[in-house]
Protein backbone atom coordinates (compact mmCIF):
# COMPACT_ATOMS: atom_id res chain seq x y z
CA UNK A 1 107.73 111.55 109.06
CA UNK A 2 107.45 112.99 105.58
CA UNK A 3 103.93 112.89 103.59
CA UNK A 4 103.90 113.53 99.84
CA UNK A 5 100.13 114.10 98.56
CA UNK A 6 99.43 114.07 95.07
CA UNK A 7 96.39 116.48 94.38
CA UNK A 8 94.49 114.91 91.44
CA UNK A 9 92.19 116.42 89.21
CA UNK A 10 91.11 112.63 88.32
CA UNK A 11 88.17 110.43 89.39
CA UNK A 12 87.84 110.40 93.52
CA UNK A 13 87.49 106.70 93.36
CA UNK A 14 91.05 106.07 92.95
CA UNK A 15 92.03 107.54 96.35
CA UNK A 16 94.74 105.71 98.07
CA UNK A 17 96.82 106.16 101.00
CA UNK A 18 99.75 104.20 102.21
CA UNK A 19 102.65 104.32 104.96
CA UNK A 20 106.26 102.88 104.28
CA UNK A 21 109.30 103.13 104.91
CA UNK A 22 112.14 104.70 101.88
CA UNK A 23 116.10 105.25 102.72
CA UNK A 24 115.14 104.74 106.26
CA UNK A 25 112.22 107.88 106.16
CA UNK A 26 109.33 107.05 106.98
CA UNK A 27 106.82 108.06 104.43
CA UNK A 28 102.84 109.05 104.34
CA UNK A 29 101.63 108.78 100.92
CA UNK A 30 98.14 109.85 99.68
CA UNK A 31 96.36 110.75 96.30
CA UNK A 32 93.12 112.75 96.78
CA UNK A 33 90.90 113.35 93.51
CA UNK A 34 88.66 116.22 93.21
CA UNK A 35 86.25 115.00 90.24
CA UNK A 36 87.29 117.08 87.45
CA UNK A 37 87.64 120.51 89.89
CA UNK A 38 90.20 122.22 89.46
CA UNK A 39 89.23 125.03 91.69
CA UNK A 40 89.16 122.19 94.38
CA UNK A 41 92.69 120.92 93.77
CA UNK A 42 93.84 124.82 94.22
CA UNK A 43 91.80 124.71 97.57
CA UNK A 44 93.48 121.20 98.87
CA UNK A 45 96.89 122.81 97.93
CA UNK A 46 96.49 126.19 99.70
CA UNK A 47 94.94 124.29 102.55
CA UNK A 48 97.72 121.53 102.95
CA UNK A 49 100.51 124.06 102.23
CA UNK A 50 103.49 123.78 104.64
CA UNK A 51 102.00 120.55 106.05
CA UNK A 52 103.12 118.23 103.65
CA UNK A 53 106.55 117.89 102.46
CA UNK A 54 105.91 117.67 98.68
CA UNK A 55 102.72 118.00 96.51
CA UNK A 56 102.45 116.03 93.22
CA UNK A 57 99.94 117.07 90.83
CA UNK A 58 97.79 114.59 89.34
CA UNK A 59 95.47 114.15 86.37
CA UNK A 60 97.35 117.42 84.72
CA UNK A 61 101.44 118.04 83.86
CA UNK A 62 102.32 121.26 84.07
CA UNK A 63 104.48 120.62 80.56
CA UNK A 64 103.94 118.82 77.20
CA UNK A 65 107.29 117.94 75.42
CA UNK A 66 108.76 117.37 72.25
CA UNK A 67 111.86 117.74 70.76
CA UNK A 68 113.90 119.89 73.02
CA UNK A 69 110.72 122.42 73.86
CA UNK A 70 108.51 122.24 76.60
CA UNK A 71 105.19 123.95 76.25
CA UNK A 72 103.15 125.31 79.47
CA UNK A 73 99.46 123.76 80.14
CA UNK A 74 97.75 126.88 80.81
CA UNK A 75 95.01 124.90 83.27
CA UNK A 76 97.78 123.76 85.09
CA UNK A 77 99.64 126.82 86.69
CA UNK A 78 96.93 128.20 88.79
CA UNK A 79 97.72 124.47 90.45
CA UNK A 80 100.86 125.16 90.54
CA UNK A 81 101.68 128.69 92.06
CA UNK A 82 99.00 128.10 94.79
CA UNK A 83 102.21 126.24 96.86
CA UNK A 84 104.44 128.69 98.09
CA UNK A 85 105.88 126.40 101.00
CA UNK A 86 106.09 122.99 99.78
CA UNK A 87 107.26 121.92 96.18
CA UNK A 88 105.08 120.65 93.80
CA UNK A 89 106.03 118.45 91.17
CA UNK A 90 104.13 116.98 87.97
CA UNK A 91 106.06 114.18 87.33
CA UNK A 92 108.22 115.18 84.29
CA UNK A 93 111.16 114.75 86.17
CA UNK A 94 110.30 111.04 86.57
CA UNK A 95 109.12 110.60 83.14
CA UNK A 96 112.32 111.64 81.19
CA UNK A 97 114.83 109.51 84.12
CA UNK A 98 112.78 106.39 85.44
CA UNK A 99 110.81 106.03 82.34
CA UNK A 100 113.73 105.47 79.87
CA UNK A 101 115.33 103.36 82.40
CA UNK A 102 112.72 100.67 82.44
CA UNK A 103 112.62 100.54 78.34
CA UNK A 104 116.36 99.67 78.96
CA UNK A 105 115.77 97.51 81.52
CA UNK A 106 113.48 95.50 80.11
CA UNK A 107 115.97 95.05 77.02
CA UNK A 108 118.63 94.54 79.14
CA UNK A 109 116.79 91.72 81.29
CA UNK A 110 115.84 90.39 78.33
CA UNK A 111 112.19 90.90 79.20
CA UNK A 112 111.10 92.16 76.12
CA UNK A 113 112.33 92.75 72.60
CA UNK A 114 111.06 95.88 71.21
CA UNK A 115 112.61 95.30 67.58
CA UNK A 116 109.79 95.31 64.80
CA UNK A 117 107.26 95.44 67.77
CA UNK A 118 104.29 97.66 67.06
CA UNK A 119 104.05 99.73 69.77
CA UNK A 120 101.15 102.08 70.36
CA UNK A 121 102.67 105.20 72.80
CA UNK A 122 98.96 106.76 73.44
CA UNK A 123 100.64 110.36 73.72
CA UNK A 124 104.23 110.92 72.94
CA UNK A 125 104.38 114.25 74.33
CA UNK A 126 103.00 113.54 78.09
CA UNK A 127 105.76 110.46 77.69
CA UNK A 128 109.19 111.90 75.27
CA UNK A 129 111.47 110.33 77.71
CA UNK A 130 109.54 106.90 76.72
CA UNK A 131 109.08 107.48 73.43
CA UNK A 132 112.57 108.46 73.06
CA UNK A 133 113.70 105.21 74.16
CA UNK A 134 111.49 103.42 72.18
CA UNK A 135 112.25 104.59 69.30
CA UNK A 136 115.98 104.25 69.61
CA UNK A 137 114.63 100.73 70.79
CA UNK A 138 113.98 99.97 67.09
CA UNK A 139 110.11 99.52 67.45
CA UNK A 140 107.64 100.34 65.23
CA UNK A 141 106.20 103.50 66.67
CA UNK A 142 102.75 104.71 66.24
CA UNK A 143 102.19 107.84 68.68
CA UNK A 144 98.39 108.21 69.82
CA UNK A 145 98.82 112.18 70.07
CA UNK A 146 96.57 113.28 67.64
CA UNK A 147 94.15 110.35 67.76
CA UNK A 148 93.30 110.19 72.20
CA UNK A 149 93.93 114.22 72.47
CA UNK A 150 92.28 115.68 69.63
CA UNK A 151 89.98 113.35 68.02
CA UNK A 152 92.04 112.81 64.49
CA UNK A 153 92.57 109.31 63.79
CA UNK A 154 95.95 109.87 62.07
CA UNK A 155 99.13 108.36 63.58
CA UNK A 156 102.55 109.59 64.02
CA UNK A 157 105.18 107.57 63.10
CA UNK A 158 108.43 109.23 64.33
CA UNK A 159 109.23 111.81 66.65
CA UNK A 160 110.36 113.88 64.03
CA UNK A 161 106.53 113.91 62.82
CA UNK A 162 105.37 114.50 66.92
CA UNK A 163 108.16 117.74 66.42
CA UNK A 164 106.82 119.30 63.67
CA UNK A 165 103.50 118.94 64.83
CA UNK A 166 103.57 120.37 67.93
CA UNK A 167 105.52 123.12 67.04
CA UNK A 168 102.22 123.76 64.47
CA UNK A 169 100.18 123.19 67.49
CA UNK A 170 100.94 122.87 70.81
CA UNK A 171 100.90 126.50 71.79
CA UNK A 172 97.13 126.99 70.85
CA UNK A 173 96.50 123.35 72.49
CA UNK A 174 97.96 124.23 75.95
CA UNK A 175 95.35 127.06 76.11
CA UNK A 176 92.57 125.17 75.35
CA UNK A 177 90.40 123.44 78.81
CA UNK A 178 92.74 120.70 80.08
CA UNK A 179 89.13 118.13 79.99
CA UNK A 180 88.94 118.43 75.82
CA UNK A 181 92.39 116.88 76.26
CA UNK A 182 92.16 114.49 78.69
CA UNK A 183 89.81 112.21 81.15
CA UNK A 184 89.42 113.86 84.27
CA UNK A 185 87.02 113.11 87.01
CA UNK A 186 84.42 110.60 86.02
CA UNK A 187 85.37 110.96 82.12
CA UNK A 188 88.46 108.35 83.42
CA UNK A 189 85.61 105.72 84.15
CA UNK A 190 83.91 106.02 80.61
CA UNK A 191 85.31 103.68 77.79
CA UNK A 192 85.35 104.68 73.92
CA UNK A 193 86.02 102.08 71.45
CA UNK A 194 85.89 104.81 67.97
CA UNK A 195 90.09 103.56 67.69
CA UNK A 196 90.11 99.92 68.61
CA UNK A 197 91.55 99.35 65.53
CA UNK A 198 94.78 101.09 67.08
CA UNK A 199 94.64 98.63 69.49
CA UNK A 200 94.12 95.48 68.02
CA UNK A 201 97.04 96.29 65.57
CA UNK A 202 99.59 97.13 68.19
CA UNK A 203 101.76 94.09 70.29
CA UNK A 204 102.53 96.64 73.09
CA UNK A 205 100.16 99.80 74.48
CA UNK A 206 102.07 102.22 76.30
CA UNK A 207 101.40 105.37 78.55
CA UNK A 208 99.31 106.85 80.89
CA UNK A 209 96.57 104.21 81.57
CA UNK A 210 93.89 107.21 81.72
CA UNK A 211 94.13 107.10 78.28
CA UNK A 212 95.11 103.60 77.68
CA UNK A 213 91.82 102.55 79.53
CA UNK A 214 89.41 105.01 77.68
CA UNK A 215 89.93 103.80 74.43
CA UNK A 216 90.44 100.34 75.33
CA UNK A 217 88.80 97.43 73.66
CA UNK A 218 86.95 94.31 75.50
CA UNK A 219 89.41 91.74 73.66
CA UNK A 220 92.73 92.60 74.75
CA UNK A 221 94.21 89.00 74.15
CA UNK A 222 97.84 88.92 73.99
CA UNK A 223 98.68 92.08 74.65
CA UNK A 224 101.84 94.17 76.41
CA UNK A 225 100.61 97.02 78.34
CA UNK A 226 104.18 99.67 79.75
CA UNK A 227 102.11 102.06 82.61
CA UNK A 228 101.53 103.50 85.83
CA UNK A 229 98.81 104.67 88.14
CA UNK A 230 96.76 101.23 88.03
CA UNK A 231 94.59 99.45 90.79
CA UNK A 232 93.33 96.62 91.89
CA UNK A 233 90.68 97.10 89.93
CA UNK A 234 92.44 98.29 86.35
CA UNK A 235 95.07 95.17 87.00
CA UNK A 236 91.79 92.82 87.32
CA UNK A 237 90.26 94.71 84.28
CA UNK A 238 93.36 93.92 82.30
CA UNK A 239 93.47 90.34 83.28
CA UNK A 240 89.59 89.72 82.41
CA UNK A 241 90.30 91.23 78.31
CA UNK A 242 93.51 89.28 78.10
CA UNK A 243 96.43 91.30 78.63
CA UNK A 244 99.12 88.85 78.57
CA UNK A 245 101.75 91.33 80.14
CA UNK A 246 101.22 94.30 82.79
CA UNK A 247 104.26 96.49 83.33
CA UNK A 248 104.60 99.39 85.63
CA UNK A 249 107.03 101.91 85.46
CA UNK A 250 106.69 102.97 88.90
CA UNK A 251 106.52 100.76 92.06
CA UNK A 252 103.59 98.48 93.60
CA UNK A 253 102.85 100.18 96.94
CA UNK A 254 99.72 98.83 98.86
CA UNK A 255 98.22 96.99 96.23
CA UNK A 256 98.87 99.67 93.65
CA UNK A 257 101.14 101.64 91.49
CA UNK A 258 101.16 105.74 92.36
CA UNK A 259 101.70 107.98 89.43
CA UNK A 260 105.34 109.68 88.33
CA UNK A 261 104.24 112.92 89.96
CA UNK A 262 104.21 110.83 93.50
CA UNK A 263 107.41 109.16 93.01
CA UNK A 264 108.77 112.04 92.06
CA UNK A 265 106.88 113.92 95.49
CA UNK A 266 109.14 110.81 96.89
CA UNK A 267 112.27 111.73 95.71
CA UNK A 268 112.40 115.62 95.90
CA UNK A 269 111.60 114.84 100.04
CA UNK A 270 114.70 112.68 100.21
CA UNK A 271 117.03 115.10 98.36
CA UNK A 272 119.17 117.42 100.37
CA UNK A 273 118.81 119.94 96.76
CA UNK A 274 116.20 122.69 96.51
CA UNK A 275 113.59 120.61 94.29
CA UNK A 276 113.84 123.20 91.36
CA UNK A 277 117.56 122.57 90.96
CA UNK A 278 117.50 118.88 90.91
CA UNK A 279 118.79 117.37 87.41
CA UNK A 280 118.11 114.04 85.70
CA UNK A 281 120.97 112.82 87.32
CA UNK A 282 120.07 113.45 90.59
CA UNK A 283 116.50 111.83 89.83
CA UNK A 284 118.87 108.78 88.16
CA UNK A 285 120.98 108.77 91.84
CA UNK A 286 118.13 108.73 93.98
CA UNK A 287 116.65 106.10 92.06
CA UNK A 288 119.82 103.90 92.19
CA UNK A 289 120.04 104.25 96.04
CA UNK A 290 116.08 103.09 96.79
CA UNK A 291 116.22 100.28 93.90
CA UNK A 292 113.41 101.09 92.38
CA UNK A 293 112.83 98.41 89.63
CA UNK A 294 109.47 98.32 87.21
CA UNK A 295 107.13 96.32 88.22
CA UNK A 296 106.36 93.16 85.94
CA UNK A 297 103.00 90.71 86.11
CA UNK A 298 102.49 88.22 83.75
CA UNK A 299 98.55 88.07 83.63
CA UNK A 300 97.32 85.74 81.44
């Protein structure tokens, strides 16, 4: 039997564990949160070392990218190098394969058309491979980057812009504590309404729901939310503020929808490649073979 376990730095109350069956494996999947610690998810990881055959690491990537850079979050690698049996992944595999294949399949199921949609992408660089797409989708674009992760209620408008920016400051913003960029442990339960106004402008909110849910309004009426990582609970949430459409770009498994860094855990298990040699087209193979297919709700 294989077990992937996703170590997250998020909120403890979003454990989940579930046993299936994938490409005739049989699979143990878990998420454990640690609150915020970080010194706790380096303690789970030394501990569970060996045992398991793949870690994801939640709450944190490893990388931000844009353009064709990828810049190192510096709270991330002590998570990181404490496996020295079992891989660890962050998801980034997933996000620039199965994330620009649901964009496409939602154009090509004629599910949604994204042409002179607004679409709010909450963070460009924690999702290129989506934003990518939806930009060559013909959308119109407005990246979150600078208002969810820093504060600055400007948006981007290209990823041109989301380029040039990070290259002015992503290398100094990688170094800075991973929790003045992003909810982690009970920070992911608080709400923030300061950019509503992002909100109620958009047609579609996309990207991590962390984010999404922080800054989320009460009156969510007609909306299109593109996602991952939601429960029960978040899909109810939705559903009460009037989200008309919940999409997730990874699978429903026991009444929820893991995040890219455990479908990725997933995947690297059922290769036959040492995990730090696998391509995008190996991700895109893998995929193909178990089917995996976004997950669509129509809520209200």
């Amino acid at each position: 039997m294989k077990y992937v376990l996703s170590v997250s730095i998020g909120s403890s109350k979003r454990d989940h564990k579930v046993e299936m069956e994938i490409l005739g494996e049989k699979f143990v999947i878990e998420r454990r949160g640690t609150d915020g610690d970080i010194k706790k998810a380096i303690e789970i990881v030394k501990e569970m070392d060996g045992k398991v055959s793949a870690f994801g690491m939640g709450g944190i990537d490893l990388y931000l990218c844009a353009g064709n850079r990828r810049y190192v979050i510096r709270d991330a690698v002590p998570i990181a190098r404490a496996a020295k049996i079992s891989p660890i992944v962050d998801g980034s595999g997933l996000k620039n394969t199965l994330e620009r294949k649901v964009i496409n399949y939602l154009i090509n199921e004629n599910r949604i058309d994204f042409k002179n949609k607004k679409v709010l992408l909450v963070s460009g660089m924690d999702r290129f491979g989506m934003a990518e797409s939806l930009e060559k989708a013909g959308c119109d674009l407005v990246l979150g980057d600078l208002i969810f992760a820093l504060g600055i209620p400007i948006p981007l408008h290209s990823l041109k812009s989301l380029d040039i920016l990070a290259k002015l400051v992503a290398p100094l913003v990688c170094k800075l504590p991973f929790k003045m960029l992003y909810p982690t442990g009970e920070k992911q339960e608080r709400v923030d309404t300061r950019y509503r106004r992002f909100y109620d402008e958009a047609d579609i909110i996309a990207g991590d729901f962390h984010f999404i849910r922080r800054y989320m309004p009460e009156e969510m009426s007609g909306k299109i939310i593109i996602t991952n990582t939601v429960t029960v609970d978040d899909v109810r949430l939705l559903s009460e503020r009037g989200v008309k459409m919940l999409i997730t770009t990874t699978p429903e498994l026991g009444g929820r929808s893991f995040g890219t860094n455990v479908m990725e855990g997933v995947l690297v298990s059922l290769s036959d490649k040492p995990y730090k040699s696998l391509a995008p087209k190996d991700y895109e193979e893998l995929l193909e073979k178990i089917g995996f297919n976004p997950r669509i709700e129509i809520l209200y």
